[in-house]
C-alpha atoms as a PDB file:
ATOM      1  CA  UNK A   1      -2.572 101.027  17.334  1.00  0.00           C
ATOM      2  CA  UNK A   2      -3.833 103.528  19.720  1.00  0.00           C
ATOM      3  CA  UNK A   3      -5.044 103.201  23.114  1.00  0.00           C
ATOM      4  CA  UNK A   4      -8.729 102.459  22.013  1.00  0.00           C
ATOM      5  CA  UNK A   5      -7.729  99.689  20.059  1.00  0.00           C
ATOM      6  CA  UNK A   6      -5.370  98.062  22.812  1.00  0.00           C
ATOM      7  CA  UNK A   7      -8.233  98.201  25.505  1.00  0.00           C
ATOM      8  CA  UNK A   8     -11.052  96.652  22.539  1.00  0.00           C
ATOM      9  CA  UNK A   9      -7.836  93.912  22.016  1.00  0.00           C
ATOM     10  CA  UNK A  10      -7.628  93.194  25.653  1.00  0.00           C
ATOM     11  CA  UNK A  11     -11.254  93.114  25.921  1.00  0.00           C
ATOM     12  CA  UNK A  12     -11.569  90.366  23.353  1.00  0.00           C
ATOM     13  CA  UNK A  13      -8.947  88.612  24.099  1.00  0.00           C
ATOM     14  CA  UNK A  14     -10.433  88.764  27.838  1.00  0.00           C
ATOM     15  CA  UNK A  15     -14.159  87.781  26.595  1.00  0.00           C
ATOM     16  CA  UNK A  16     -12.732  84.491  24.627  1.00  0.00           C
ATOM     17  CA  UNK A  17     -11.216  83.218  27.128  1.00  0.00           C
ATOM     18  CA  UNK A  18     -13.919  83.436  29.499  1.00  0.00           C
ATOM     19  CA  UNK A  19     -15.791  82.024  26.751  1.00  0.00           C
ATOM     20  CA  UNK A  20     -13.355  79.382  26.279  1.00  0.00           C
ATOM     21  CA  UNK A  21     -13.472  78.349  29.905  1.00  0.00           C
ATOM     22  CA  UNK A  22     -17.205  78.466  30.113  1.00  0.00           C
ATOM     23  CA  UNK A  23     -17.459  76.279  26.853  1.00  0.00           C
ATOM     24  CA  UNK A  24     -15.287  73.465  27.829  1.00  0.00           C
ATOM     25  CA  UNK A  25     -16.550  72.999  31.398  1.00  0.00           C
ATOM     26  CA  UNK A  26     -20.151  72.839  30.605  1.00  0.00           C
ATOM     27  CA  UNK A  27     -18.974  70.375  27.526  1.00  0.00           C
ATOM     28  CA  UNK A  28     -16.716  68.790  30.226  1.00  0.00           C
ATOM     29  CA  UNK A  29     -20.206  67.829  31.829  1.00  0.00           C
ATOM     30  CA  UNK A  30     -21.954  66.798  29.093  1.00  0.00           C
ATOM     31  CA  UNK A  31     -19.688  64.212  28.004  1.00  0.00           C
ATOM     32  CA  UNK A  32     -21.047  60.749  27.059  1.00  0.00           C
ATOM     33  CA  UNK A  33     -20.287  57.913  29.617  1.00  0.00           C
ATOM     34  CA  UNK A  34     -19.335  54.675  28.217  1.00  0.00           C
ATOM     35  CA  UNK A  35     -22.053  52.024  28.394  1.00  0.00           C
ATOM     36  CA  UNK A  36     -24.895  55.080  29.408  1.00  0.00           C
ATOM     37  CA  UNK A  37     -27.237  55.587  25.981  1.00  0.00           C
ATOM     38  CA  UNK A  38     -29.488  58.808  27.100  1.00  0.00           C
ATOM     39  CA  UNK A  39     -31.866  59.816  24.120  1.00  0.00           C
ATOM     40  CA  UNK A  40     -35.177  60.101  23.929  1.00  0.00           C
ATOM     41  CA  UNK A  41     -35.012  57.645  21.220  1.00  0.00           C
ATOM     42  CA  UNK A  42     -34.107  54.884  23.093  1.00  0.00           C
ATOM     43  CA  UNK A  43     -36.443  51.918  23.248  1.00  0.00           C
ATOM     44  CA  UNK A  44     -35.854  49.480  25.557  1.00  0.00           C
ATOM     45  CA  UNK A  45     -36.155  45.463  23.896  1.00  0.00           C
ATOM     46  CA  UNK A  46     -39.758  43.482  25.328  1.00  0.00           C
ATOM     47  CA  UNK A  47     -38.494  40.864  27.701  1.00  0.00           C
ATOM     48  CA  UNK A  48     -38.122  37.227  26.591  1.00  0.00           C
ATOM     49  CA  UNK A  49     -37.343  35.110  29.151  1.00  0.00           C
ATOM     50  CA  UNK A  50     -39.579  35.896  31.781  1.00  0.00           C
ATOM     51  CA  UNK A  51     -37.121  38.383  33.057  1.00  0.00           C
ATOM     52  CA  UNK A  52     -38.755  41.991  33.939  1.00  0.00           C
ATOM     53  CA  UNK A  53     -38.664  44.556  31.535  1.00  0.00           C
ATOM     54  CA  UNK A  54     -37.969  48.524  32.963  1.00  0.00           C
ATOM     55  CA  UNK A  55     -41.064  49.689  32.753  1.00  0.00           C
ATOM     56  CA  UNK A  56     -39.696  53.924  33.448  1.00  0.00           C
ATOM     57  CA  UNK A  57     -40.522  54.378  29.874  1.00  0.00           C
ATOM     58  CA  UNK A  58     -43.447  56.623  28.720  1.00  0.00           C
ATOM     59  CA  UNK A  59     -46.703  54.615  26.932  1.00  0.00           C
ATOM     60  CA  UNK A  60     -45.774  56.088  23.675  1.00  0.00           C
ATOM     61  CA  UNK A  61     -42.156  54.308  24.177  1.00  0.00           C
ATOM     62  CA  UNK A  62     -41.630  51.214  22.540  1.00  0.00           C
ATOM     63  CA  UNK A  63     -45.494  50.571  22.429  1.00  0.00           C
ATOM     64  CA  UNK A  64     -45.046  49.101  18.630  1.00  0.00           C
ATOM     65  CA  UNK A  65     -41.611  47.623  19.126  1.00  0.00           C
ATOM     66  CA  UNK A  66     -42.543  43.577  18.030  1.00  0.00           C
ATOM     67  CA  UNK A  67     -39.956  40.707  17.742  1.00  0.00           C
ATOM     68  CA  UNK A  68     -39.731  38.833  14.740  1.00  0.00           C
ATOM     69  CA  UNK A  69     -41.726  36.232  13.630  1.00  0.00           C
ATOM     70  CA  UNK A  70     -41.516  33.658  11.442  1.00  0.00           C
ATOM     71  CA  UNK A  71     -44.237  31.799   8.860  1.00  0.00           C
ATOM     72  CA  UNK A  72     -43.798  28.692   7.322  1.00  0.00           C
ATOM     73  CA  UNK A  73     -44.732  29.240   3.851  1.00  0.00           C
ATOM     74  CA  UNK A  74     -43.027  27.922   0.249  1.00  0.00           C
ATOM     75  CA  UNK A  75     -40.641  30.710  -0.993  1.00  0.00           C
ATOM     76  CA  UNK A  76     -41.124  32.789  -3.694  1.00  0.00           C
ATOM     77  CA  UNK A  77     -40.130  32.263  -7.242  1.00  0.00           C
ATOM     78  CA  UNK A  78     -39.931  35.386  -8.610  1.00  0.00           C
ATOM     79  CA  UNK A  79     -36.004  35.243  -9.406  1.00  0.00           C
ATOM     80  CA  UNK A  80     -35.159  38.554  -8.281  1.00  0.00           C
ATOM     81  CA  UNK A  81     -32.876  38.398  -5.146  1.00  0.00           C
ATOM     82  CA  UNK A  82     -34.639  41.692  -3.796  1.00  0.00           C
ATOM     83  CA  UNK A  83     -37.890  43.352  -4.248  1.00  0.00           C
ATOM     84  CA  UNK A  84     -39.515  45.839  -2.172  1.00  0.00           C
ATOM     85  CA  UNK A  85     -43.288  44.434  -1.560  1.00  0.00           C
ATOM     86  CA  UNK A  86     -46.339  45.875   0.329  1.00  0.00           C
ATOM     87  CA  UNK A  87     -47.757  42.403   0.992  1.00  0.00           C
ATOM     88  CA  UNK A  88     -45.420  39.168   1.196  1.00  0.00           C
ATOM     89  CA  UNK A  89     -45.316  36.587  -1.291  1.00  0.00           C
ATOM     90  CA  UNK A  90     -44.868  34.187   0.815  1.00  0.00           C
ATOM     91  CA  UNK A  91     -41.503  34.531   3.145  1.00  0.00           C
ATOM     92  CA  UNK A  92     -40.608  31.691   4.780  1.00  0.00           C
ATOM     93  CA  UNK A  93     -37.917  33.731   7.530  1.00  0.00           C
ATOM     94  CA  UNK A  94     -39.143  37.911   8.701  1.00  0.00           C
ATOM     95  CA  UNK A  95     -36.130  40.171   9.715  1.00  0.00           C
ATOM     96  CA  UNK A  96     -37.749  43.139  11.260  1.00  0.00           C
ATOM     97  CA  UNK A  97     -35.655  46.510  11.031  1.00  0.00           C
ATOM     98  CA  UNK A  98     -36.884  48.029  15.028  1.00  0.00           C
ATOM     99  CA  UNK A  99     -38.402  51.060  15.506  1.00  0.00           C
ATOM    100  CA  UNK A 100     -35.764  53.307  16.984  1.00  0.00           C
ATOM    101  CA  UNK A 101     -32.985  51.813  15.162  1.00  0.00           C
ATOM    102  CA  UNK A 102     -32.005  55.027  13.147  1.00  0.00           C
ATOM    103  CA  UNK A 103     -30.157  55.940  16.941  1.00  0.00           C
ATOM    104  CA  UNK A 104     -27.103  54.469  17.242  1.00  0.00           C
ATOM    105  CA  UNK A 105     -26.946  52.220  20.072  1.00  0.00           C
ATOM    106  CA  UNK A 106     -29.979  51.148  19.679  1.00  0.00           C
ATOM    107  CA  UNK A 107     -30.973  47.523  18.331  1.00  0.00           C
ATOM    108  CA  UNK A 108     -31.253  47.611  14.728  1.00  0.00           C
ATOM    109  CA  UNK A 109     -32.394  44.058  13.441  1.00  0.00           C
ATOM    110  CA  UNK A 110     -34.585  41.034  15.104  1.00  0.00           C
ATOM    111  CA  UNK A 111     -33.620  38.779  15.229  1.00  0.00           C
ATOM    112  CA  UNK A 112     -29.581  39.597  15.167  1.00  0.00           C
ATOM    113  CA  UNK A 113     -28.165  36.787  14.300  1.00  0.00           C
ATOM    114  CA  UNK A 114     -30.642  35.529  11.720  1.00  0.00           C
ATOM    115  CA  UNK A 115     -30.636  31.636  10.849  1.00  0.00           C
ATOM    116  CA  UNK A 116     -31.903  30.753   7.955  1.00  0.00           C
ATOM    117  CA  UNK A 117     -32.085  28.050   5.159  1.00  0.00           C
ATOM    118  CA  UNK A 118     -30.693  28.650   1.687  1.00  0.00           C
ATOM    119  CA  UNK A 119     -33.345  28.776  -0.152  1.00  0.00           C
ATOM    120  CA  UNK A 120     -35.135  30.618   2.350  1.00  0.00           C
ATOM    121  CA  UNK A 121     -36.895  33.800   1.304  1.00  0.00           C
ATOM    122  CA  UNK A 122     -35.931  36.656   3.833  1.00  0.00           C
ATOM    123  CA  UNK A 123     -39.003  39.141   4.564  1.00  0.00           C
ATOM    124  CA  UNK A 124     -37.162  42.313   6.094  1.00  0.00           C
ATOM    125  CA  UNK A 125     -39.982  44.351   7.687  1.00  0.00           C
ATOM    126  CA  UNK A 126     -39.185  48.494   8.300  1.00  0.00           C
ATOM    127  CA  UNK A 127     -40.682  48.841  11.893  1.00  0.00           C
ATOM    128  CA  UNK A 128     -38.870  52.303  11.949  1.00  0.00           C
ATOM    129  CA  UNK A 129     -40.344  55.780  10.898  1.00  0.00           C
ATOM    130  CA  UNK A 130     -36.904  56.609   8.592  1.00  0.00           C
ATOM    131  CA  UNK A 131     -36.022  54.716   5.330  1.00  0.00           C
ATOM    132  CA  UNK A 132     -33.490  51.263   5.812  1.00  0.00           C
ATOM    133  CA  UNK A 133     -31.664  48.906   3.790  1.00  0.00           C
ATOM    134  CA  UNK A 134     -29.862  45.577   4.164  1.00  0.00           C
ATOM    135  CA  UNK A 135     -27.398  45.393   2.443  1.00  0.00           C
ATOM    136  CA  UNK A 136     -24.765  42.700   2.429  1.00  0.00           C
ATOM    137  CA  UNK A 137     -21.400  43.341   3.299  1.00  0.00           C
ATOM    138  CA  UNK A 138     -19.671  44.638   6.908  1.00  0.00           C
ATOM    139  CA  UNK A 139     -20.199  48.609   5.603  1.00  0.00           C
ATOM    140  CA  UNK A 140     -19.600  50.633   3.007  1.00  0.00           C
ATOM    141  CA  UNK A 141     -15.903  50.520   2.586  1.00  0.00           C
ATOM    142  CA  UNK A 142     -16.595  46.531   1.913  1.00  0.00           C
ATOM    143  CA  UNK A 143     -15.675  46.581  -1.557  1.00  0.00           C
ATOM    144  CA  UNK A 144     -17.890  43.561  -1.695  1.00  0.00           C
ATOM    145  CA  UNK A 145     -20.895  45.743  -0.335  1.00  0.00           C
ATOM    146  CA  UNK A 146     -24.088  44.907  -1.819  1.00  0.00           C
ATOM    147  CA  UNK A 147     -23.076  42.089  -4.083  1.00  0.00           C
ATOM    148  CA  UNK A 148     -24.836  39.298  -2.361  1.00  0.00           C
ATOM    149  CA  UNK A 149     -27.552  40.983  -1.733  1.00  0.00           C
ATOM    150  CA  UNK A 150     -29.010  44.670  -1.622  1.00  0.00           C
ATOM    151  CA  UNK A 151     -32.841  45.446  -0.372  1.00  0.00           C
ATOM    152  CA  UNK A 152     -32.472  49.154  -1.979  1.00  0.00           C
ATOM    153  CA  UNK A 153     -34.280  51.625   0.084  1.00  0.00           C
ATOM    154  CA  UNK A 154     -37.343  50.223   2.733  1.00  0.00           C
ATOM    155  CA  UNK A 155     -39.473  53.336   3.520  1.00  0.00           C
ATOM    156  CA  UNK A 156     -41.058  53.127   6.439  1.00  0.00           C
ATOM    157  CA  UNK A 157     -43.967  50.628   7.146  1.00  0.00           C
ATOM    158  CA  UNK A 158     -42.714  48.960   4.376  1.00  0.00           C
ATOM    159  CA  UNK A 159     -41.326  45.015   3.629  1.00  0.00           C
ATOM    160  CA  UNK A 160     -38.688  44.237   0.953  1.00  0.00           C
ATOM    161  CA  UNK A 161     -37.443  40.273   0.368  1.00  0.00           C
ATOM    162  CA  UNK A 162     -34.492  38.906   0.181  1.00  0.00           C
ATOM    163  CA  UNK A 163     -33.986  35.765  -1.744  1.00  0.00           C
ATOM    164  CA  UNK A 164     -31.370  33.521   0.101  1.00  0.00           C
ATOM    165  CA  UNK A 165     -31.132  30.615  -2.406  1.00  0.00           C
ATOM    166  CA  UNK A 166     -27.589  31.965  -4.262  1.00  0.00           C
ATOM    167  CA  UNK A 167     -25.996  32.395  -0.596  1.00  0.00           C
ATOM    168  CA  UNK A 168     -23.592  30.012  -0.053  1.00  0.00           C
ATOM    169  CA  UNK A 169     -23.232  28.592   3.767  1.00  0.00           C
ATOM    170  CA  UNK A 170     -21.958  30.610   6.303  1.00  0.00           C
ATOM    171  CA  UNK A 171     -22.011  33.876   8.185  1.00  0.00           C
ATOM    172  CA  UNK A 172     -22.919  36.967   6.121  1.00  0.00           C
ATOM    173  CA  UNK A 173     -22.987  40.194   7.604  1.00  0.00           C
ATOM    174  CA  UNK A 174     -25.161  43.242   6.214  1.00  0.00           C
ATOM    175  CA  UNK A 175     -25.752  46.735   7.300  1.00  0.00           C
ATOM    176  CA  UNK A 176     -28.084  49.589   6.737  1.00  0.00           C
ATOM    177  CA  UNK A 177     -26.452  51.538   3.778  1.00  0.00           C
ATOM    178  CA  UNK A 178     -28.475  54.743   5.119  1.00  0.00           C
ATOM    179  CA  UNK A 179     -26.954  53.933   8.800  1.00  0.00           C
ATOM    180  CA  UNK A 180     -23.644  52.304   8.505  1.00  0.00           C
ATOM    181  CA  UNK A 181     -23.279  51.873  11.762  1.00  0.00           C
ATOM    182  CA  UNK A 182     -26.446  49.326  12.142  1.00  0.00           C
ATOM    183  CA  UNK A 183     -24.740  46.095  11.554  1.00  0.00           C
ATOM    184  CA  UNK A 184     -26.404  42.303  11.225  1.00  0.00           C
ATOM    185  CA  UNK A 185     -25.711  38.817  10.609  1.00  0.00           C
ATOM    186  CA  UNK A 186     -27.605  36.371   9.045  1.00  0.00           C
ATOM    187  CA  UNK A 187     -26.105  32.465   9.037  1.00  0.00           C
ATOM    188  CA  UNK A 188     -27.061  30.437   6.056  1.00  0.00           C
ATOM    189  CA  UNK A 189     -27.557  26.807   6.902  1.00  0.00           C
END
């Protein structure tokens, strides 16, 4: 190698590890901190209890975040143990997917834990602007995933069903196959 080709050597060798010094500092100060979720995503849950809510977010921010609400109608008949719907045929329980949910961290499902009534049908509303499932199971290396029950795919602004009447009682976990890492319960009674 002649002397041209030592100094260029040097030089790189120099340059990446300036590089690599440079790199892992500013990543060394970028690092997440346990318990601290900064994203712009991040929607901060209406209060409940009377308690106040942080009120630092923008209007745009969790202006259509809703919590769930139930209606007391007779449950549908159709037989299927999911369907994605438009318009409810009559759910007796609503489990609404939050918008923001997609981010993990976030709150996925409301309520979380669902109580319902087997026999109940299960309304599971897509509050969110990216697709959702519930599936059940605790992910997808459950080889049980999905065999209880499965919504498919819930675009969003959309409402699938989920007929609770085969579900024995207990605690059932589910998860967003699209997400894995937003997790539920619902507790049949």
């Amino acid at each position: 190698m002649g002397s041209v080709g030592k100094v260029a050597f040097v030089s790189i060798l120099g340059l990446g590890a300036i590089t690599g010094v440079l790199v892992y500092y500013i990543f060394g100060n970028a690092a997440p901190v346990p318990g601290v979720i900064e994203s712009i995503y991040r929607q901060n849950l209406p209060a409940t209890d009377g308690a106040t809510q942080d009120t630092s977010q923008s209007p745009s921010e969790g202006a259509n975040s809703t919590s769930a609400a139930s209606t007391a109608s007779p449950p549908a008949t159709s037989g299927n143990q999911t369907n994605q719907t438009s318009a409810a045929a009559g759910p007796s329980v609503t489990l609404n997917i939050l918008e923001g949910a997609s981010v993990q961290g976030n709150p996925a499902y409301d309520p979380d834990p669902l109580s319902v009534t087997a026999g109940d049908v299960v309304e599971v509303s897509n509050q969110d602007t990216v697709p959702h499932t519930a599936t059940s199971g605790s992910g997808p290396e459950d080889p049980e995933s999905g065999s209880q029950f499965d919504t498919s795919i819930i675009d969003a602004g959309a409402t699938a069903q989920i007929d609770t009447a085969s579900l024995e009682a207990g605690d059932h976990p589910f998860y967003c196959s699209v997400h894995p890492y937003m997790l539920g319960s619902m507790t049949v009674k």
